[in-house]
C-alpha atoms as a PDB file:
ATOM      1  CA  UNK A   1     -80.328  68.314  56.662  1.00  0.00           C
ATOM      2  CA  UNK A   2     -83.401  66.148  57.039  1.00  0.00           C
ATOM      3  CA  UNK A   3     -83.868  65.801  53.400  1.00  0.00           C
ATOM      4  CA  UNK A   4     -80.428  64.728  53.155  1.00  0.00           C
ATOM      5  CA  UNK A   5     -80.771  61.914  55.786  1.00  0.00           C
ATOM      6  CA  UNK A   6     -83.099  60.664  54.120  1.00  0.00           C
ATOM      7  CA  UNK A   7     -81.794  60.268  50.807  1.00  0.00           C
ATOM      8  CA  UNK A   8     -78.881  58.422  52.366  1.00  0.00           C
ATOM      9  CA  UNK A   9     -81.195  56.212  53.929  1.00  0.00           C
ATOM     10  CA  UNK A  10     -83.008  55.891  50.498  1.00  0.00           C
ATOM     11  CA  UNK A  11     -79.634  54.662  49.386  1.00  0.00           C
ATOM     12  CA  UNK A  12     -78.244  52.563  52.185  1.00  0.00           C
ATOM     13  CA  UNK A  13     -81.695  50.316  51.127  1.00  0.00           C
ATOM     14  CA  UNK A  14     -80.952  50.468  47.853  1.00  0.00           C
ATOM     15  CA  UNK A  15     -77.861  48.723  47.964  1.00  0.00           C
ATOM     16  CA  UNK A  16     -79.112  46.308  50.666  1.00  0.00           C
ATOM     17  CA  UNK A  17     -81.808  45.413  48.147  1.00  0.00           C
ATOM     18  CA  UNK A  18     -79.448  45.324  45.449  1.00  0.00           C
ATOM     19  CA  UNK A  19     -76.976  43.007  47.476  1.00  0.00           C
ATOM     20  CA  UNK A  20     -79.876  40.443  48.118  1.00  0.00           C
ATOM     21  CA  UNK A  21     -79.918  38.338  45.422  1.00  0.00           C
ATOM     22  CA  UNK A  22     -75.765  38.367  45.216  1.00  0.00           C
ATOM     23  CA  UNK A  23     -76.041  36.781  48.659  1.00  0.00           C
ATOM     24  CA  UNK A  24     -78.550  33.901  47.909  1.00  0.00           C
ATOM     25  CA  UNK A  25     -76.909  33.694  45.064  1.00  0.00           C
ATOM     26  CA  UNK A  26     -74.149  32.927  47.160  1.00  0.00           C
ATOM     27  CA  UNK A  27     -75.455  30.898  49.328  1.00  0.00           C
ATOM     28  CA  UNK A  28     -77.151  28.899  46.548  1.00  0.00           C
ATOM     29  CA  UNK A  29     -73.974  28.061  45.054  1.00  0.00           C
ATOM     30  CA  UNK A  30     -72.128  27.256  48.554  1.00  0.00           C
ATOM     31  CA  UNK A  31     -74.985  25.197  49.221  1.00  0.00           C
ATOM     32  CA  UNK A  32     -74.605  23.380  45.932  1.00  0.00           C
ATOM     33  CA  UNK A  33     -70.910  23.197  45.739  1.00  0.00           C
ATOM     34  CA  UNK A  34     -71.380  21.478  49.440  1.00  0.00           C
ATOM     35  CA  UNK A  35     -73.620  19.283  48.051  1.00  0.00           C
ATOM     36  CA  UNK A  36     -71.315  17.891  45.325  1.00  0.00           C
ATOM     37  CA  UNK A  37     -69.184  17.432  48.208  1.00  0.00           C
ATOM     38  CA  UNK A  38     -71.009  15.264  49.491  1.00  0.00           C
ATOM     39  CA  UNK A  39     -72.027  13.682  46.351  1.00  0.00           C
ATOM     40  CA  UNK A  40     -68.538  13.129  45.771  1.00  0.00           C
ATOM     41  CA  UNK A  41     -67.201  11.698  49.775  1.00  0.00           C
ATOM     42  CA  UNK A  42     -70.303   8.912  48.967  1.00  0.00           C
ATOM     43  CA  UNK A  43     -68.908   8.377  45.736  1.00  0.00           C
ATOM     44  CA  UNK A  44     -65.631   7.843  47.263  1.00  0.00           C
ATOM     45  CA  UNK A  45     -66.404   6.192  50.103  1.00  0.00           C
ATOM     46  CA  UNK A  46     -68.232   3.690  47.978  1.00  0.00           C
ATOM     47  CA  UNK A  47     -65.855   3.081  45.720  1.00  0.00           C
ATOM     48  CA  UNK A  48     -63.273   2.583  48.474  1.00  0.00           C
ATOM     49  CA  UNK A  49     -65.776   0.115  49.837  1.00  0.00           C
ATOM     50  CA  UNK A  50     -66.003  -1.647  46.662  1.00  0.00           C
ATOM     51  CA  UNK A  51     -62.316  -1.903  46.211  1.00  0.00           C
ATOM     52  CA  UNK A  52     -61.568  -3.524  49.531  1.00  0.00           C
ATOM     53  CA  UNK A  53     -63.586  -6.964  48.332  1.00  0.00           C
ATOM     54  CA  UNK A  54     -60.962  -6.945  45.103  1.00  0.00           C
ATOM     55  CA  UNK A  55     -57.969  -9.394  45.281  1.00  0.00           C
ATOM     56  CA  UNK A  56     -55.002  -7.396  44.313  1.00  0.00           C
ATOM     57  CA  UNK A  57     -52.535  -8.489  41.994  1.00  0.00           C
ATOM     58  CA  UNK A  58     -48.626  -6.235  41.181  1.00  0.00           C
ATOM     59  CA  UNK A  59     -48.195  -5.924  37.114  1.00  0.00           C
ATOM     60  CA  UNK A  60     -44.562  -6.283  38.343  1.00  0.00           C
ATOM     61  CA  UNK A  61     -44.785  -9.793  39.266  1.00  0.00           C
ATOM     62  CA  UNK A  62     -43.137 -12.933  37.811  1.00  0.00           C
ATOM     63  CA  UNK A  63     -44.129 -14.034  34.160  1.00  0.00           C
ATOM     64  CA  UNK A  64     -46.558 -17.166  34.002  1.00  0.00           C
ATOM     65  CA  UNK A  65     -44.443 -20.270  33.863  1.00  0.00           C
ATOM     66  CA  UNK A  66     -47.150 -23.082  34.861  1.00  0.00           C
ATOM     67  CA  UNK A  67     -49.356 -24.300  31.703  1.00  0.00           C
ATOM     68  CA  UNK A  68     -52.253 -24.435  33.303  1.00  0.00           C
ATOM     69  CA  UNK A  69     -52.234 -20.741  34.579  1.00  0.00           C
ATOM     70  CA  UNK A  70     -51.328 -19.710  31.106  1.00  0.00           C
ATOM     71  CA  UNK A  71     -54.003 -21.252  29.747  1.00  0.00           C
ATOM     72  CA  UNK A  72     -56.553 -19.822  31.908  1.00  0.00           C
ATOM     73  CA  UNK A  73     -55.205 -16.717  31.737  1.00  0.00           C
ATOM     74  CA  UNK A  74     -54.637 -16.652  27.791  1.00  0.00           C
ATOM     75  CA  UNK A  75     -59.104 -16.053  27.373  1.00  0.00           C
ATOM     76  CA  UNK A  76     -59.049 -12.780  29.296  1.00  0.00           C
ATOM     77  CA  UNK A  77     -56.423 -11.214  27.437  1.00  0.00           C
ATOM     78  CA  UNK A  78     -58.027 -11.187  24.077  1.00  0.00           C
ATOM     79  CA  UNK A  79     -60.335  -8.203  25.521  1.00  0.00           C
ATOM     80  CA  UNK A  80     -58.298  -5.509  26.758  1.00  0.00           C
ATOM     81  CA  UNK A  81     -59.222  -3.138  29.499  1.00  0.00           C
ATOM     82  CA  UNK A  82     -56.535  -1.420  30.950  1.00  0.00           C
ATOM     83  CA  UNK A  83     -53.200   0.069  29.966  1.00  0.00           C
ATOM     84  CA  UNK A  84     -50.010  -0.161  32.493  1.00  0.00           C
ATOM     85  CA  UNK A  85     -48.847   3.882  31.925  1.00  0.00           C
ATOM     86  CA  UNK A  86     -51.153   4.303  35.259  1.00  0.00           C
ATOM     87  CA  UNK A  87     -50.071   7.666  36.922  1.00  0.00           C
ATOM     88  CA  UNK A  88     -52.726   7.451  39.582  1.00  0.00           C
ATOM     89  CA  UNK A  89     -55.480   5.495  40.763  1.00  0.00           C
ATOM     90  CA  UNK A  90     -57.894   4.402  38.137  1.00  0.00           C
ATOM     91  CA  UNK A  91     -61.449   2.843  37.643  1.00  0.00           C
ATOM     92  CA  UNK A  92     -61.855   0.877  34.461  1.00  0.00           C
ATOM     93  CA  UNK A  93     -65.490  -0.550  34.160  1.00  0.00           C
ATOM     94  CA  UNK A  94     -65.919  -3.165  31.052  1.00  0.00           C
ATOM     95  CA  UNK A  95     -70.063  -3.283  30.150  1.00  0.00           C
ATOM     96  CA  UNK A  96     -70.988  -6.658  29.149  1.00  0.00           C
ATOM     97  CA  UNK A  97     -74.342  -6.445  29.280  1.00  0.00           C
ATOM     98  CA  UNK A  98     -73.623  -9.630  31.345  1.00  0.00           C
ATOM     99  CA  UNK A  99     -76.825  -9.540  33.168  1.00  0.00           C
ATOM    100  CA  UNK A 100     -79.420  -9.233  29.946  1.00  0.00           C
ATOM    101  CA  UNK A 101     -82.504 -12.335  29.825  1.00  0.00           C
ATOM    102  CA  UNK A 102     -80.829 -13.241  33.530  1.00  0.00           C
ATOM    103  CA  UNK A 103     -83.764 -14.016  36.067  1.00  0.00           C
ATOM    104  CA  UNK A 104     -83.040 -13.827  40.021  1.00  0.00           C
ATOM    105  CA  UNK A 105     -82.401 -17.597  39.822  1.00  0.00           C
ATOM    106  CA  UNK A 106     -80.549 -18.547  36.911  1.00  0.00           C
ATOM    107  CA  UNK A 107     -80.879 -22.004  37.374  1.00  0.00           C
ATOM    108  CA  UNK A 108     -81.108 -23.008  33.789  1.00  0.00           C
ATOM    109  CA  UNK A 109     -77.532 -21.134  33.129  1.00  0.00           C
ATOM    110  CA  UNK A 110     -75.487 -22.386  35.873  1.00  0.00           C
ATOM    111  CA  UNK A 111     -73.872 -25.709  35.654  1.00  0.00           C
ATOM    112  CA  UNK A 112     -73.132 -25.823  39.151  1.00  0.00           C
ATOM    113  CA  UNK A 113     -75.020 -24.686  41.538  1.00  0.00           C
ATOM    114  CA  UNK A 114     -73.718 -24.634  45.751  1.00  0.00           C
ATOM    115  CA  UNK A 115     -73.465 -23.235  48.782  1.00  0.00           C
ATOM    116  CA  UNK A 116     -69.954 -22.614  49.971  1.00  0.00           C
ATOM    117  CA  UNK A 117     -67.521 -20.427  51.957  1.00  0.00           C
ATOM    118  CA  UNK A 118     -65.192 -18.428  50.264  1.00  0.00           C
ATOM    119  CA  UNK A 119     -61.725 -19.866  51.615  1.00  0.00           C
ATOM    120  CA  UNK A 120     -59.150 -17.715  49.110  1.00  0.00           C
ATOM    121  CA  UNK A 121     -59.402 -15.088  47.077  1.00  0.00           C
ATOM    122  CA  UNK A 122     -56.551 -14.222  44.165  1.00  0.00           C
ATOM    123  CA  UNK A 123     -55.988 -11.437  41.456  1.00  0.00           C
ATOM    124  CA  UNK A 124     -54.210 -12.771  38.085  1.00  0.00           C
ATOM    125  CA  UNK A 125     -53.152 -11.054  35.261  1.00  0.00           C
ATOM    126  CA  UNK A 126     -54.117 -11.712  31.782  1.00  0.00           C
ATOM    127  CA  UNK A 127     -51.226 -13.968  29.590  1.00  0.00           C
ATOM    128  CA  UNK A 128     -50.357  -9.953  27.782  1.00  0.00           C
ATOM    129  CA  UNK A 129     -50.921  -8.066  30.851  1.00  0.00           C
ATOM    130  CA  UNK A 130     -53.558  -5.713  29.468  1.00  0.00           C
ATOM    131  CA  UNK A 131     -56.616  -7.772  31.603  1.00  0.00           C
ATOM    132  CA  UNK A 132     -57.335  -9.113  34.981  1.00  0.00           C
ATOM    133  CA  UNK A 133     -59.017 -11.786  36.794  1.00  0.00           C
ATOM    134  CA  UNK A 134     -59.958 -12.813  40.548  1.00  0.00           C
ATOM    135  CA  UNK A 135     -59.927 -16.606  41.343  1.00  0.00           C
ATOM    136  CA  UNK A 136     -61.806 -18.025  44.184  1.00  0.00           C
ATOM    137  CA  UNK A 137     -61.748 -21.337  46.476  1.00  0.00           C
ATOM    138  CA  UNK A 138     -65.082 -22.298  47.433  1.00  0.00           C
ATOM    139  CA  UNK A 139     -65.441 -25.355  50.081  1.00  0.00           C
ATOM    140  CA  UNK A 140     -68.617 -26.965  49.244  1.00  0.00           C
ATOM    141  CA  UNK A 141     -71.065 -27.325  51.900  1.00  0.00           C
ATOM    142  CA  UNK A 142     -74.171 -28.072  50.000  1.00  0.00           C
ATOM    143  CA  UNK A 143     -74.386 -28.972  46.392  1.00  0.00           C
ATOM    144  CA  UNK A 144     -78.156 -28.112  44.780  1.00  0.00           C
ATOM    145  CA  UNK A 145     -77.279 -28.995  40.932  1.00  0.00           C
ATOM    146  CA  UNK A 146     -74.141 -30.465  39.381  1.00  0.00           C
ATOM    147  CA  UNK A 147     -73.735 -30.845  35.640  1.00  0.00           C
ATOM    148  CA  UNK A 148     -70.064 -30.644  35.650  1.00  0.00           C
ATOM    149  CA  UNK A 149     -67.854 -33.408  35.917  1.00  0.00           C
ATOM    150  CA  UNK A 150     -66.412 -32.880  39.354  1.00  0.00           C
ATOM    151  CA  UNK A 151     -67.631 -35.444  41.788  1.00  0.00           C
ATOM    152  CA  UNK A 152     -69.219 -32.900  44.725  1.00  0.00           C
ATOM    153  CA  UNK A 153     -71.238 -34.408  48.284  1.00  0.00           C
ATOM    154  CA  UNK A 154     -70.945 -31.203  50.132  1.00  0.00           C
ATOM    155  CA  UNK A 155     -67.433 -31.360  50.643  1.00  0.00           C
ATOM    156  CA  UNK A 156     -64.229 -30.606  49.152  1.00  0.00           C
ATOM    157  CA  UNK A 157     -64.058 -27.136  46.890  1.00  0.00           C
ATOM    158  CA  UNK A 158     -64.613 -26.001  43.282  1.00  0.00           C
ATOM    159  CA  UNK A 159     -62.744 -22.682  41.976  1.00  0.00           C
ATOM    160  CA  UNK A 160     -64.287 -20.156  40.331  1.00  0.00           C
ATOM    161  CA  UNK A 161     -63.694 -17.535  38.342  1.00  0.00           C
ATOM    162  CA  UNK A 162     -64.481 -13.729  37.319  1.00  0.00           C
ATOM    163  CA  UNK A 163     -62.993 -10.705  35.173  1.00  0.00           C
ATOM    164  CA  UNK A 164     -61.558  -7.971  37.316  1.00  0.00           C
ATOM    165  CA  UNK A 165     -58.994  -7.273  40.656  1.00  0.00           C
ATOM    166  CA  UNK A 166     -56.820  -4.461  41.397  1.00  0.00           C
ATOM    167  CA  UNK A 167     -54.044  -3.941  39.396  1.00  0.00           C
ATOM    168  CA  UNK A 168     -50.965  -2.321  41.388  1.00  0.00           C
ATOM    169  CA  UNK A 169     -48.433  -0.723  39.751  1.00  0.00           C
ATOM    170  CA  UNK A 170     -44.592  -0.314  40.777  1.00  0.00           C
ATOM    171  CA  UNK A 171     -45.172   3.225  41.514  1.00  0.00           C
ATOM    172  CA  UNK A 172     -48.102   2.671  44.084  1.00  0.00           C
ATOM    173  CA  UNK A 173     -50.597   3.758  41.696  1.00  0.00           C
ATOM    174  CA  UNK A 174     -53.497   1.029  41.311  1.00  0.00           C
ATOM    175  CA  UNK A 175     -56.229   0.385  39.097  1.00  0.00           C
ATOM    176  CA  UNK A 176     -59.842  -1.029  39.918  1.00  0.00           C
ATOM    177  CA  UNK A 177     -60.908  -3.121  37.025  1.00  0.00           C
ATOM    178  CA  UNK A 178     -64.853  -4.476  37.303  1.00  0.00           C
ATOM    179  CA  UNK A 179     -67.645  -5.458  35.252  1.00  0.00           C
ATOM    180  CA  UNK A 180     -70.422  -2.844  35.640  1.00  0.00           C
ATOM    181  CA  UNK A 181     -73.236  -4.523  38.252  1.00  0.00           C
ATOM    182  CA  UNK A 182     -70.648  -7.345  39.208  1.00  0.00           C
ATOM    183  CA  UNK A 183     -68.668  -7.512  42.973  1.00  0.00           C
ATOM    184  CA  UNK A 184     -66.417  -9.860  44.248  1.00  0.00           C
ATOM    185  CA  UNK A 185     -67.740 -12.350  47.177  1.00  0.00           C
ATOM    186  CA  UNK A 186     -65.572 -11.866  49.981  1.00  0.00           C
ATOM    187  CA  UNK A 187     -63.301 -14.555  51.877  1.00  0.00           C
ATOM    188  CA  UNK A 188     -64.929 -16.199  55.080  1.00  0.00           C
ATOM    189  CA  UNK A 189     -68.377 -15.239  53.972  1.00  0.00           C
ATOM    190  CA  UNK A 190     -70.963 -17.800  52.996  1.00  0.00           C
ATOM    191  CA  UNK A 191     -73.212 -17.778  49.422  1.00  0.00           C
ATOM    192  CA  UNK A 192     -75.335 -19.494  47.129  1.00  0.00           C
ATOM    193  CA  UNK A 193     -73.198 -19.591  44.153  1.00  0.00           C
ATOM    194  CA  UNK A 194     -74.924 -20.133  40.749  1.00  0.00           C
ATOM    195  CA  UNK A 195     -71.643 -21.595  38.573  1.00  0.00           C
ATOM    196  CA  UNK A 196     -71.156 -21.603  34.680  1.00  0.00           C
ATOM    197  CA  UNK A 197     -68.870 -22.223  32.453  1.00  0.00           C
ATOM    198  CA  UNK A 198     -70.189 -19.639  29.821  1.00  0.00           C
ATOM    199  CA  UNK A 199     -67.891 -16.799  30.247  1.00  0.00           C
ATOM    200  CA  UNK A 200     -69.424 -13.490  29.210  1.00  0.00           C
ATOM    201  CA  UNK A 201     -67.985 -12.177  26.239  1.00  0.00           C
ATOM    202  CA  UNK A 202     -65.675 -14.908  26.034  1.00  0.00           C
ATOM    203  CA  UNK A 203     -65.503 -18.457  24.559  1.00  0.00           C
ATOM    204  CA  UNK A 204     -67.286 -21.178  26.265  1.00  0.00           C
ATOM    205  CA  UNK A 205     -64.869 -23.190  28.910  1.00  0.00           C
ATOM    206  CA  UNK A 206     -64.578 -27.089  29.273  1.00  0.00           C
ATOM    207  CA  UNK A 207     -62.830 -26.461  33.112  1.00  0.00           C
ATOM    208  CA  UNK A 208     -62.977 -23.134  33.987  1.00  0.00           C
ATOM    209  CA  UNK A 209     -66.468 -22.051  36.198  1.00  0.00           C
ATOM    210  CA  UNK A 210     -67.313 -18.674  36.033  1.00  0.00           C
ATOM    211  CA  UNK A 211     -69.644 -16.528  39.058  1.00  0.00           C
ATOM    212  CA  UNK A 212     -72.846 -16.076  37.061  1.00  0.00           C
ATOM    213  CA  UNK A 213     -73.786 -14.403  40.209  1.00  0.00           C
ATOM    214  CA  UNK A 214     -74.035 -15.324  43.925  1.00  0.00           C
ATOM    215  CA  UNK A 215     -76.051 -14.650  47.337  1.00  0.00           C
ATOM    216  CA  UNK A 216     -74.495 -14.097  50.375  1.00  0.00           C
ATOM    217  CA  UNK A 217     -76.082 -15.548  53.678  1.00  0.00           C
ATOM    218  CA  UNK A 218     -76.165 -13.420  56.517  1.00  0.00           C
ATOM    219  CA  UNK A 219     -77.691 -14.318  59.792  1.00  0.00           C
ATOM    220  CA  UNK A 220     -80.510 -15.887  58.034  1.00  0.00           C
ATOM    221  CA  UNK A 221     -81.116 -13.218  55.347  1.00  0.00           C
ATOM    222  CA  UNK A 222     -79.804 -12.763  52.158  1.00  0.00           C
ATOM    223  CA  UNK A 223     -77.887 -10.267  50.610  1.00  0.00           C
ATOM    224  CA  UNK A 224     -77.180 -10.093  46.587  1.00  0.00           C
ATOM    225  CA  UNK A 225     -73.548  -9.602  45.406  1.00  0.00           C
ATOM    226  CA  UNK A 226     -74.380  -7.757  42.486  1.00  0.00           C
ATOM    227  CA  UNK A 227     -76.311  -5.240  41.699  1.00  0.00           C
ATOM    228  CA  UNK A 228     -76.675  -4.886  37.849  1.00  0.00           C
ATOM    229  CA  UNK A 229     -79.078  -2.006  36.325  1.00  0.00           C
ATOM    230  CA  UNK A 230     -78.521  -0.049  39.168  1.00  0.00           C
ATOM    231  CA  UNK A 231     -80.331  -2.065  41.318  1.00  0.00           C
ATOM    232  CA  UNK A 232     -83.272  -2.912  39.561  1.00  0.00           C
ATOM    233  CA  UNK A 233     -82.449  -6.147  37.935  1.00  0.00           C
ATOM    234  CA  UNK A 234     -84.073  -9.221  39.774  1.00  0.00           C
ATOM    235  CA  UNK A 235     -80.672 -10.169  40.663  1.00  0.00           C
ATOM    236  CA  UNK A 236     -80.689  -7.509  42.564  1.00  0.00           C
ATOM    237  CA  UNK A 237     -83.816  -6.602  44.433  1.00  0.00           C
ATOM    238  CA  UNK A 238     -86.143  -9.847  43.824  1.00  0.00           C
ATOM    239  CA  UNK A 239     -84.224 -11.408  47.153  1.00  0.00           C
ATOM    240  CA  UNK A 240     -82.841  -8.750  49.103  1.00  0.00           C
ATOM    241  CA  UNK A 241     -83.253  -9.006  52.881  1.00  0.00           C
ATOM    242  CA  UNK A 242     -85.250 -11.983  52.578  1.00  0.00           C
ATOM    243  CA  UNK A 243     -84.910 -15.074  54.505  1.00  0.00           C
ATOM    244  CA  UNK A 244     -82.493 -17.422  53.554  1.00  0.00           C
ATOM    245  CA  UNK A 245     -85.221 -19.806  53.818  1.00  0.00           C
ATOM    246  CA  UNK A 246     -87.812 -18.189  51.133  1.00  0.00           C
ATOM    247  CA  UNK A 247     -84.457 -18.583  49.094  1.00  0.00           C
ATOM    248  CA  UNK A 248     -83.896 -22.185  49.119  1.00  0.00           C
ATOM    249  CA  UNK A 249     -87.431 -22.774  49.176  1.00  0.00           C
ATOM    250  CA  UNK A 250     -87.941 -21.146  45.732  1.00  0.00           C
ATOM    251  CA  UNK A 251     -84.386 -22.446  44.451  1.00  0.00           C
ATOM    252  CA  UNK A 252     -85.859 -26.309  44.801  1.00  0.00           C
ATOM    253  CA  UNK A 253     -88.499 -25.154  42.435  1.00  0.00           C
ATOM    254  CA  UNK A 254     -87.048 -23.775  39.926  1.00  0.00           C
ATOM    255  CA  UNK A 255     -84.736 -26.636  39.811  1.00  0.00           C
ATOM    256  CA  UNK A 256     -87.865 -29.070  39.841  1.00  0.00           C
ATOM    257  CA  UNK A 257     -89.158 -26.974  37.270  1.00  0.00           C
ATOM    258  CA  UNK A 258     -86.200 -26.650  34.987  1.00  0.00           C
ATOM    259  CA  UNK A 259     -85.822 -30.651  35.232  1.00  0.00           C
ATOM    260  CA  UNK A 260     -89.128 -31.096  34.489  1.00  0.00           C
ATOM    261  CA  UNK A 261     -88.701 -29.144  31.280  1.00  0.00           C
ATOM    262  CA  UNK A 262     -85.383 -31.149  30.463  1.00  0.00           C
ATOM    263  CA  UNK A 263     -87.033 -34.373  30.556  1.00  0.00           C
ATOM    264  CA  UNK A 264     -89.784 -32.893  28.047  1.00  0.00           C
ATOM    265  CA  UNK A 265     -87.562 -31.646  25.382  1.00  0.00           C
ATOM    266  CA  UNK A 266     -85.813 -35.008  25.481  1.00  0.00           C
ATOM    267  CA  UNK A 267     -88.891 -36.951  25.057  1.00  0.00           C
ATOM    268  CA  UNK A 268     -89.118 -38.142  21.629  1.00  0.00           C
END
């Protein structure tokens, strides 16, 4: 009887041995899957964040009647990046490799070159529907280079331009359409806006001013709209949380500097 005990016990620990690894096993993988939960609410949640800077426009709306919109619109078409059969919400992400030879301050790339609030924000649709593009109104308040030929003194506004917006369909469904790295500056909010009109991957504009990219300015401290190469571009670490000050300081340089260098090369 003893004996007999005993082997049951042998077996009980058996299978409690035996069941050991199933269970981490299963824990390991509950713990994972919860992980890629998690993973996956960030994701979301960031995304979500993302989308709520980006004007929206309806692919239902009225057909461009006024010249001048057509013609703006006309450049983005010729590189499509979405498709209107949209069942569900969508992310389409064009790669441009906008950012490439780009230093924190692209002074020598920007045409224009001010610090401005962001008054309106609009979504427009390409002249053959298959692109989209946000417009902004900027009121000047301080005006650090001008080589355009709009007559700025830190007043009055420029608009400016860049490739993406939501994209809502008649069904509800809506597509986020950005340029990887690149955000949209939100209305009411304050930036140093470097200004171009070299449109990346598009022809080069007499009029229309692109975002190269921008700075917001946040109680004193700055904060960079974009973020290209995940975050490790100049753009978007060389400045980050600094003051506003250190900013402007280092701006007037590299203006003085990039002057400088333009009077050289002219020299005969």
């Amino acid at each position: 009887m003893l004996k007999k005990k005993w082997q049951i016990l042998v077996v009980l620990l058996m299978v409690g041995a035996l069941s050991v690894p199933f269970l981490i096993s299963s824990l390991a993988q509950t713990d994972d899957e919860q992980s890629q939960l998690r993973e996956k609410k960030k994701r979301d949640d960031l995304l979500k964040e993302i989308k709520a800077k980006f004007p929206v426009v309806d692919y239902s709306g009225a057909e461009i009647d006024d010249p001048a919109r057509k013609a703006k619109s006309k450049k983005y078409g010729r590189i499509p990046i979405f498709t209107p059969d949209a069942t569900g919400d969508k992310l389409a992400t064009a790669v441009i490799d906008w950012e490439v030879g780009l230093p924190a301050l692209p002074v020598e790339k920007s045409q224009l070159i001010i610090v401005g609030k962001v008054a309106e924000a609009n979504a427009f649709l390409s002249d053959n529907k298959t692109a989209v593009y946000s417009e902004f109104k900027i009121e000047v308040e301080k005006v650090f280079k001008n080589e355009t030929t709009q007559r700025l003194k830190g007043e009055g506004y420029v608009i400016a331009e860049r490739q993406g917006g939501v994209v809502r369909y008649p069904s509800g469904a809506e597509t986020l359409v950005m340029v990887a790295g690149q955000q949209m500056p939100a209305v009411q909010k304050r930036y140093v806006f470097f200004l171009s009109y070299d449109f990346p991957g598009l022809a080069p504009q007499n009029e229309d001013l692109h975002i190269v990219t921008a700075y917001e300015l946040a109680d004193g401290r700055v904060i960079p709209l974009d973020s290209p190469g995940g975050g490790t571009h100049p753009i978007a670490r060389e400045y980050k949380g600094k003051e506003v000050s250190e900013l402007f300081s280092d701006l007037k340089k590299a203006l003085l500097k990039s002057s400088r260098k333009t009077v050289k090369e002219a020299l005969p």
